[in-house]
PDB file of N, CA and C in Angstrom:
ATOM      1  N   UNK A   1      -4.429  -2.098  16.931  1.00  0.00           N
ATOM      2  CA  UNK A   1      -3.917  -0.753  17.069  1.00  0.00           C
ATOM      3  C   UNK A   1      -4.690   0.155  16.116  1.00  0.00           C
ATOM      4  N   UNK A   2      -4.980   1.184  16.885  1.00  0.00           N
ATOM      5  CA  UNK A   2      -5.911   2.160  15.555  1.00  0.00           C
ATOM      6  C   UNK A   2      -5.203   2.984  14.449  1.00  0.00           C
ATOM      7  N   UNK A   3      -5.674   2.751  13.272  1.00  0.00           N
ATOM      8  CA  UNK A   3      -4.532   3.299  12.393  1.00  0.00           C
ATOM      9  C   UNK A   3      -4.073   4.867  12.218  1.00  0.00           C
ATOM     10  N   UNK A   4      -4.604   5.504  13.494  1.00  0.00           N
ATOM     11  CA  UNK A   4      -3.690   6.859  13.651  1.00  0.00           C
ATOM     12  C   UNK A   4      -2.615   6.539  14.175  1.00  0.00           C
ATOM     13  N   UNK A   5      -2.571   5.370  15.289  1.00  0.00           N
ATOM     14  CA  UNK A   5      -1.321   5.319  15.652  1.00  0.00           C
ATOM     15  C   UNK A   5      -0.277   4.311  15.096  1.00  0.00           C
ATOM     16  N   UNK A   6      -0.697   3.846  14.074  1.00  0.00           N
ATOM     17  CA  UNK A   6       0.046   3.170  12.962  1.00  0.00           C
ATOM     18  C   UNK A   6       0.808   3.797  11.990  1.00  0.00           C
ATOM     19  N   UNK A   7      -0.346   5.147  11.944  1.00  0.00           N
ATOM     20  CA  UNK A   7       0.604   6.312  11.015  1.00  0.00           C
ATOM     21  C   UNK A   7       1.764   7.049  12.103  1.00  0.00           C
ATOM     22  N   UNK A   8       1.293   6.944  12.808  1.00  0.00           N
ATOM     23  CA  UNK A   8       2.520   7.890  13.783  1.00  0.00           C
ATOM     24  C   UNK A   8       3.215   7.158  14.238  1.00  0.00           C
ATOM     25  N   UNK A   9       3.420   5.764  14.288  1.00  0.00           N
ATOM     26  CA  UNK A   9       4.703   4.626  14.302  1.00  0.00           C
ATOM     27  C   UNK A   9       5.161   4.941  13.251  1.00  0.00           C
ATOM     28  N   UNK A  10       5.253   4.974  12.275  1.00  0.00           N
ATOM     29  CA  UNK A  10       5.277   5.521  10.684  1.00  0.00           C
ATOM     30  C   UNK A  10       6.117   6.161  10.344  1.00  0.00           C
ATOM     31  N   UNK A  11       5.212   7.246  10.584  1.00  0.00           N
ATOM     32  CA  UNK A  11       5.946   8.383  10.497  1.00  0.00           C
ATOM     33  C   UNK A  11       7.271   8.823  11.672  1.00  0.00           C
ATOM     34  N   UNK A  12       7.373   8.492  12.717  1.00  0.00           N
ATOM     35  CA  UNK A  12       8.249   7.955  13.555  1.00  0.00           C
ATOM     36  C   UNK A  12       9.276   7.399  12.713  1.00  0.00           C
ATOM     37  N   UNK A  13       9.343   6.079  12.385  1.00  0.00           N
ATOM     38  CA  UNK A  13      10.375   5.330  11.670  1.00  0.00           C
ATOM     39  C   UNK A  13      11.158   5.915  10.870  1.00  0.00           C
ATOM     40  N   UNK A  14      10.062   6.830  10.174  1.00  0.00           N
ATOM     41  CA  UNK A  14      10.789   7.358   8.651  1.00  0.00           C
ATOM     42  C   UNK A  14      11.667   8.370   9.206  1.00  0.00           C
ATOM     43  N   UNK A  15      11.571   8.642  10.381  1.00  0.00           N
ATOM     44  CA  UNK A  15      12.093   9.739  10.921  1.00  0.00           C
ATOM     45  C   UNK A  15      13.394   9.521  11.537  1.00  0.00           C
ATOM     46  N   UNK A  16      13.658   8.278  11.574  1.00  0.00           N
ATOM     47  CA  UNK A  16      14.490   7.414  12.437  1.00  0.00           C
ATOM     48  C   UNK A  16      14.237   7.494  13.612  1.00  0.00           C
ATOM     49  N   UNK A  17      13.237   7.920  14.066  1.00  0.00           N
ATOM     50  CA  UNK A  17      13.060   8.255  15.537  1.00  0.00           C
ATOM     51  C   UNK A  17      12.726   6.849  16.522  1.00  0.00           C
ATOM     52  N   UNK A  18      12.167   5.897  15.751  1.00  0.00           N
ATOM     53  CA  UNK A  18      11.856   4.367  15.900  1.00  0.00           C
ATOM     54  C   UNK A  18      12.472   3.106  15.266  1.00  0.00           C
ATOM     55  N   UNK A  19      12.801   2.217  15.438  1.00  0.00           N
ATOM     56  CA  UNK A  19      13.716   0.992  15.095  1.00  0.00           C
ATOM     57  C   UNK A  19      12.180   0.225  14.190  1.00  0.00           C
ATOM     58  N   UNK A  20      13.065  -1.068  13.302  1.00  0.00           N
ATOM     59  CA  UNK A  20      11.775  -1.729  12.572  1.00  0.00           C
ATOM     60  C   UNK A  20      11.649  -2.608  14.008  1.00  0.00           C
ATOM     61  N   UNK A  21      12.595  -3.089  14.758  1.00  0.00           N
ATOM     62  CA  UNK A  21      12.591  -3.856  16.211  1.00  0.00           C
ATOM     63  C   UNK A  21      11.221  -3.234  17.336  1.00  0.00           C
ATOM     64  N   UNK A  22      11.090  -2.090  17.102  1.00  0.00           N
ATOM     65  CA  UNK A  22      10.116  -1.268  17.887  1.00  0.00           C
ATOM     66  C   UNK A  22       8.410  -1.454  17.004  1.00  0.00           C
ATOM     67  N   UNK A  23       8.645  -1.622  16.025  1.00  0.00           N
ATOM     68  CA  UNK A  23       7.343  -1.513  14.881  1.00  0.00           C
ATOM     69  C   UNK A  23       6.880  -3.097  14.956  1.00  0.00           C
ATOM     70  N   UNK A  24       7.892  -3.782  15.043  1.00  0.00           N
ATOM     71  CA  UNK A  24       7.511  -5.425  15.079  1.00  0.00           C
ATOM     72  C   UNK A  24       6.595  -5.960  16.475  1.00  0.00           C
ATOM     73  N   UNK A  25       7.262  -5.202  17.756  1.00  0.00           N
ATOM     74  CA  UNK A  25       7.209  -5.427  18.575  1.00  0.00           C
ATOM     75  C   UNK A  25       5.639  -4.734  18.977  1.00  0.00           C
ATOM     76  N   UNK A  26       5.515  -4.087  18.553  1.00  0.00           N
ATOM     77  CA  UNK A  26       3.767  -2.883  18.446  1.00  0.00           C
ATOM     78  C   UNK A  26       2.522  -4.193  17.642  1.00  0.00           C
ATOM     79  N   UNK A  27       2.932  -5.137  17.031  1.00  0.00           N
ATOM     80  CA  UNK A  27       1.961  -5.561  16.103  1.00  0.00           C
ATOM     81  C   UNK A  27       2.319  -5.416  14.583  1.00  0.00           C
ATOM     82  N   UNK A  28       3.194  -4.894  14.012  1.00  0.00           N
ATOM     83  CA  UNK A  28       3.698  -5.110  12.443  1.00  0.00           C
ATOM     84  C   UNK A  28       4.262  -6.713  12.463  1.00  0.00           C
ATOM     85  N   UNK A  29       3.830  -7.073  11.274  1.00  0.00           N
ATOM     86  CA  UNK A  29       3.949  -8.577  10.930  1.00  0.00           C
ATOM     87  C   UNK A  29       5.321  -8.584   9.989  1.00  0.00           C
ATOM     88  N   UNK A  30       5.178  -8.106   9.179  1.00  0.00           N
ATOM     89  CA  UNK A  30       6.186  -8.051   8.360  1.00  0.00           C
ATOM     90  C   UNK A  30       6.591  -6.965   7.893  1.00  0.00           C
ATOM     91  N   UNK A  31       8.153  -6.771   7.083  1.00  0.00           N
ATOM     92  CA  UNK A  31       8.391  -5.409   6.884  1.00  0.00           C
ATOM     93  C   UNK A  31       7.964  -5.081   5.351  1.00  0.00           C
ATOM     94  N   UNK A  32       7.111  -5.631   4.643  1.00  0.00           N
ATOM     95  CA  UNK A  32       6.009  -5.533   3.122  1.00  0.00           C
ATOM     96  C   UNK A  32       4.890  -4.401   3.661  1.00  0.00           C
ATOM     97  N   UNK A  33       4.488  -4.801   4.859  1.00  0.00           N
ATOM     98  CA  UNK A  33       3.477  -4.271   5.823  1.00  0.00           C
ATOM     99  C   UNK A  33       3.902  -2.785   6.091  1.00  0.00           C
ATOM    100  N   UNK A  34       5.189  -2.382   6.460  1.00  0.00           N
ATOM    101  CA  UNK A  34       5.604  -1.630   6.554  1.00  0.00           C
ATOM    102  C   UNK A  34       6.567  -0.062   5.472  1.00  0.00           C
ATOM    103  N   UNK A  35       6.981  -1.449   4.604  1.00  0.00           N
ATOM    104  CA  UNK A  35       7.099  -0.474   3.444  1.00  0.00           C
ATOM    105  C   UNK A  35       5.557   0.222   2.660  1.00  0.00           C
ATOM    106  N   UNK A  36       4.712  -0.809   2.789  1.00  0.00           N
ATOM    107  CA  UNK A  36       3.329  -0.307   1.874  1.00  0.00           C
ATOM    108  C   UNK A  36       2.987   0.768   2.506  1.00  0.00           C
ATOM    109  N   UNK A  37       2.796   0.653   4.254  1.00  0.00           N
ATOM    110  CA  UNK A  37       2.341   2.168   5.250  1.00  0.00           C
ATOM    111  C   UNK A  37       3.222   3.257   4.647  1.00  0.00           C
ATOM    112  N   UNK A  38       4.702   3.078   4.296  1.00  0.00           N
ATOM    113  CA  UNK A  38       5.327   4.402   4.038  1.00  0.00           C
ATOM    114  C   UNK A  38       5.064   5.043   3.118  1.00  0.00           C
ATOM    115  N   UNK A  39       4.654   4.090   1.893  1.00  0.00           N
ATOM    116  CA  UNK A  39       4.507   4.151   0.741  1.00  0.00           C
ATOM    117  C   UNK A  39       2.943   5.241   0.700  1.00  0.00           C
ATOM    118  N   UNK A  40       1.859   4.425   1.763  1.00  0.00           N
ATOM    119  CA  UNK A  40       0.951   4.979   1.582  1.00  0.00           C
ATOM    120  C   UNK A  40       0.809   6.259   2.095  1.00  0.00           C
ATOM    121  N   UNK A  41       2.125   6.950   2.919  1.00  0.00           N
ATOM    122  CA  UNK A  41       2.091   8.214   3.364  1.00  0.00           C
ATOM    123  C   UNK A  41       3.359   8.977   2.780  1.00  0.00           C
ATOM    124  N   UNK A  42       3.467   8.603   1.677  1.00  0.00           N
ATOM    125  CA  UNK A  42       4.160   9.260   0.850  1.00  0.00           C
ATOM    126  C   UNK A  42       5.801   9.244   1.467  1.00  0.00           C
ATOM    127  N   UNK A  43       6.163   7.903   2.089  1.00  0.00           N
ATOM    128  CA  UNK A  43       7.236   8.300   3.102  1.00  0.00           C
ATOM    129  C   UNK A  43       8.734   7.277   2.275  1.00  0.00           C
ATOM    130  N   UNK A  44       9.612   7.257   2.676  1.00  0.00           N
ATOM    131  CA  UNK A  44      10.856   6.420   2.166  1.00  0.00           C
ATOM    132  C   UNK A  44      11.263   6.104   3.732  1.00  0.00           C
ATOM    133  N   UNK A  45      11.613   4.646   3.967  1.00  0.00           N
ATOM    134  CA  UNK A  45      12.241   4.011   4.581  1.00  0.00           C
ATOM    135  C   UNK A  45      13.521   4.908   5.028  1.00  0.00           C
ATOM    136  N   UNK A  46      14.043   5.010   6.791  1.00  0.00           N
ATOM    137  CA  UNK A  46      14.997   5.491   6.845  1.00  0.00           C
ATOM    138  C   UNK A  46      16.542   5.410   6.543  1.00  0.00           C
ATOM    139  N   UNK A  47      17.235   6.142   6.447  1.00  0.00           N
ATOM    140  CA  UNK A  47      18.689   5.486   5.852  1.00  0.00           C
ATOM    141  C   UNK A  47      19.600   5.474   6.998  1.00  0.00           C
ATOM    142  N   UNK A  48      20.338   4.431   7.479  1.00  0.00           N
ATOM    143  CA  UNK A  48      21.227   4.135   8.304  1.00  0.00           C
ATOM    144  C   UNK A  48      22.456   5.147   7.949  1.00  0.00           C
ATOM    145  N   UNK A  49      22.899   5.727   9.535  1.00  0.00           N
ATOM    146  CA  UNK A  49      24.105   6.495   9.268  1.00  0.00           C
ATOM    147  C   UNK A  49      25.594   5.976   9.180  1.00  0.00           C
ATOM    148  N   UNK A  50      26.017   6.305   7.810  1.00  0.00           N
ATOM    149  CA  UNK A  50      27.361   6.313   7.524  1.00  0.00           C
ATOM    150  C   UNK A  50      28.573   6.068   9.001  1.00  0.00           C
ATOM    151  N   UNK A  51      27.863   4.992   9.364  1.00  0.00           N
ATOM    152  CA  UNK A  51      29.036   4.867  10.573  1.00  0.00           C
ATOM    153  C   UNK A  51      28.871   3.385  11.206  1.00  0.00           C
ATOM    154  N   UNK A  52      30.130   3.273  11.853  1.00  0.00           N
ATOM    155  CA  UNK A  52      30.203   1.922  12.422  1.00  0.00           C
ATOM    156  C   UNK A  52      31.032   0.681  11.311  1.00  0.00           C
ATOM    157  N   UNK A  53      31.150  -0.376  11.576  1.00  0.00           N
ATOM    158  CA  UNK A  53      32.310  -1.457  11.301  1.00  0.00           C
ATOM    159  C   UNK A  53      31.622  -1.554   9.469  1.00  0.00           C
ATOM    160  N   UNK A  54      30.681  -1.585   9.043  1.00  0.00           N
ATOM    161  CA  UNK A  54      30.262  -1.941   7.904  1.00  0.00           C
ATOM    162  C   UNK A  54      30.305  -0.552   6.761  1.00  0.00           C
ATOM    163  N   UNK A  55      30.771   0.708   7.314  1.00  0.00           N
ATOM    164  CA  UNK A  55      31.064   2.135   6.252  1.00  0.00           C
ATOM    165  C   UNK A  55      31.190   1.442   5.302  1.00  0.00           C
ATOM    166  N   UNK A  56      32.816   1.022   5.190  1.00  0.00           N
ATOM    167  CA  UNK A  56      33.361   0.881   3.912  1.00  0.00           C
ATOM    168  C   UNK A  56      32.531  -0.446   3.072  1.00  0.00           C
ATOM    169  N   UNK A  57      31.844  -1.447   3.715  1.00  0.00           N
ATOM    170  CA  UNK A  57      31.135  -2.381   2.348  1.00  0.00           C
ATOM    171  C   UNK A  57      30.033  -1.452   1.757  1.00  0.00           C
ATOM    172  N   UNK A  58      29.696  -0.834   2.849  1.00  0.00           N
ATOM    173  CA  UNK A  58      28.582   0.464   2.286  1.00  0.00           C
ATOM    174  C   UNK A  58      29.542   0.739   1.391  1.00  0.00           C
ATOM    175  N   UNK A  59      30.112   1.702   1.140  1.00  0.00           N
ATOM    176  CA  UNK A  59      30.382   2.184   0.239  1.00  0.00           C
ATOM    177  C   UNK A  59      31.000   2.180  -0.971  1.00  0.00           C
ATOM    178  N   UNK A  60      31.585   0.507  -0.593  1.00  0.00           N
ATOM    179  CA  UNK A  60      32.288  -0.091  -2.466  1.00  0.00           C
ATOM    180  C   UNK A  60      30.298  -0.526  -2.589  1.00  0.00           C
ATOM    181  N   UNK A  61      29.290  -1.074  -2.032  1.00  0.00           N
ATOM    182  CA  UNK A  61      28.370  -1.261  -2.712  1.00  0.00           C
ATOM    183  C   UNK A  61      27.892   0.104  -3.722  1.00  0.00           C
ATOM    184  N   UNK A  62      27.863   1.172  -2.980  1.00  0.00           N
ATOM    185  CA  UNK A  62      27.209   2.376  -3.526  1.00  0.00           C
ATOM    186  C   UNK A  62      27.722   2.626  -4.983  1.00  0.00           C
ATOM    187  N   UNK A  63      29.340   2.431  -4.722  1.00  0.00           N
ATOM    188  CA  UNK A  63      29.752   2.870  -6.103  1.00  0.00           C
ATOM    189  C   UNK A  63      29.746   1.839  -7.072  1.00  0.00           C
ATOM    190  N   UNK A  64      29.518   0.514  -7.148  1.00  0.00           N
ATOM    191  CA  UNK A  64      28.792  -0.882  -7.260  1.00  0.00           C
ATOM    192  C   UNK A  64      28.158  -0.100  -8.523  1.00  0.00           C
ATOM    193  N   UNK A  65      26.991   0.508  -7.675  1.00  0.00           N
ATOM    194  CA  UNK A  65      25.536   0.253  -7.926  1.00  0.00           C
ATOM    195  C   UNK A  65      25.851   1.574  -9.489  1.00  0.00           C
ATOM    196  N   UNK A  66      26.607   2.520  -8.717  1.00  0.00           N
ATOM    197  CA  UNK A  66      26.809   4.047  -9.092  1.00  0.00           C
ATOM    198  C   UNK A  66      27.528   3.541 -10.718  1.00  0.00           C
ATOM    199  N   UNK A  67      28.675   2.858 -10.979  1.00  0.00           N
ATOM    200  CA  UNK A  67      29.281   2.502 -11.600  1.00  0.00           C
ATOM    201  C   UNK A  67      28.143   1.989 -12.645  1.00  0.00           C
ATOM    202  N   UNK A  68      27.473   0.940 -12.165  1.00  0.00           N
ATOM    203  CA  UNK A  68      26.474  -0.009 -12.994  1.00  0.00           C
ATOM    204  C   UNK A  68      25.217   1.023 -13.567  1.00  0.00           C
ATOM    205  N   UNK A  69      24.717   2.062 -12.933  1.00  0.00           N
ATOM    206  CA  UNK A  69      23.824   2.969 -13.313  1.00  0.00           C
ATOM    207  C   UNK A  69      25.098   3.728 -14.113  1.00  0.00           C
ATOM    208  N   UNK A  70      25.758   4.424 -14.191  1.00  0.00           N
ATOM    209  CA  UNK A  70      25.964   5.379 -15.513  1.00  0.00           C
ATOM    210  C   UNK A  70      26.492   4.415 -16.624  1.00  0.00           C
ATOM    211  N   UNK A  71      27.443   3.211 -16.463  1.00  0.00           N
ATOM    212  CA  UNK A  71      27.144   2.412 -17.881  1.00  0.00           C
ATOM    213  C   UNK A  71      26.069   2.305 -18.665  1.00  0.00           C
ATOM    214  N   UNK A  72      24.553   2.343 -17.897  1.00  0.00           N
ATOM    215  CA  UNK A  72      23.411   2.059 -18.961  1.00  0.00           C
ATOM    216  C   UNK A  72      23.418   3.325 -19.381  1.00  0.00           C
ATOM    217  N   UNK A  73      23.777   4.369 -19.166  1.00  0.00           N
ATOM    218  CA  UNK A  73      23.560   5.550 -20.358  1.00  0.00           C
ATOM    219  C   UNK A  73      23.461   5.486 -21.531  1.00  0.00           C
TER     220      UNK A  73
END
């Protein structure tokens, strides 16, 4: 695949506009492969929306994490 259209799978993803199921299926091997492309276009992995059967473990993790970051202050 030529790597313009590697960036525009890419950039796609980050967009949520594409699944990692869709990126695998194009020729991505792994998702290392895929974080490094975002990385190398200045991009962050997309974030799944606040919905569906798993909200709430989402969100005792968040405050998990939230809790454990302002203790190290």
């Amino acid at each position: 695949m030529p790597e313009s259209e590697r960036q525009k799978m890419i950039r796609q993803y980050a967009a949520g506009d594409i699944t990692w199921r869709v990126l695998r299926e194009s020729g991505f091997e792994n998702y290392v492969e895929v974080l490094a492309a975002l990385g190398e276009l200045g991009l962050r992995p997309p974030v799944a929306p606040m919905e569906g059967p798993n909200v709430e473990a989402r969100r005792r993790g968040r405050a998990i994490i939230r809790e454990a970051l302002l203790a190290r202050k």
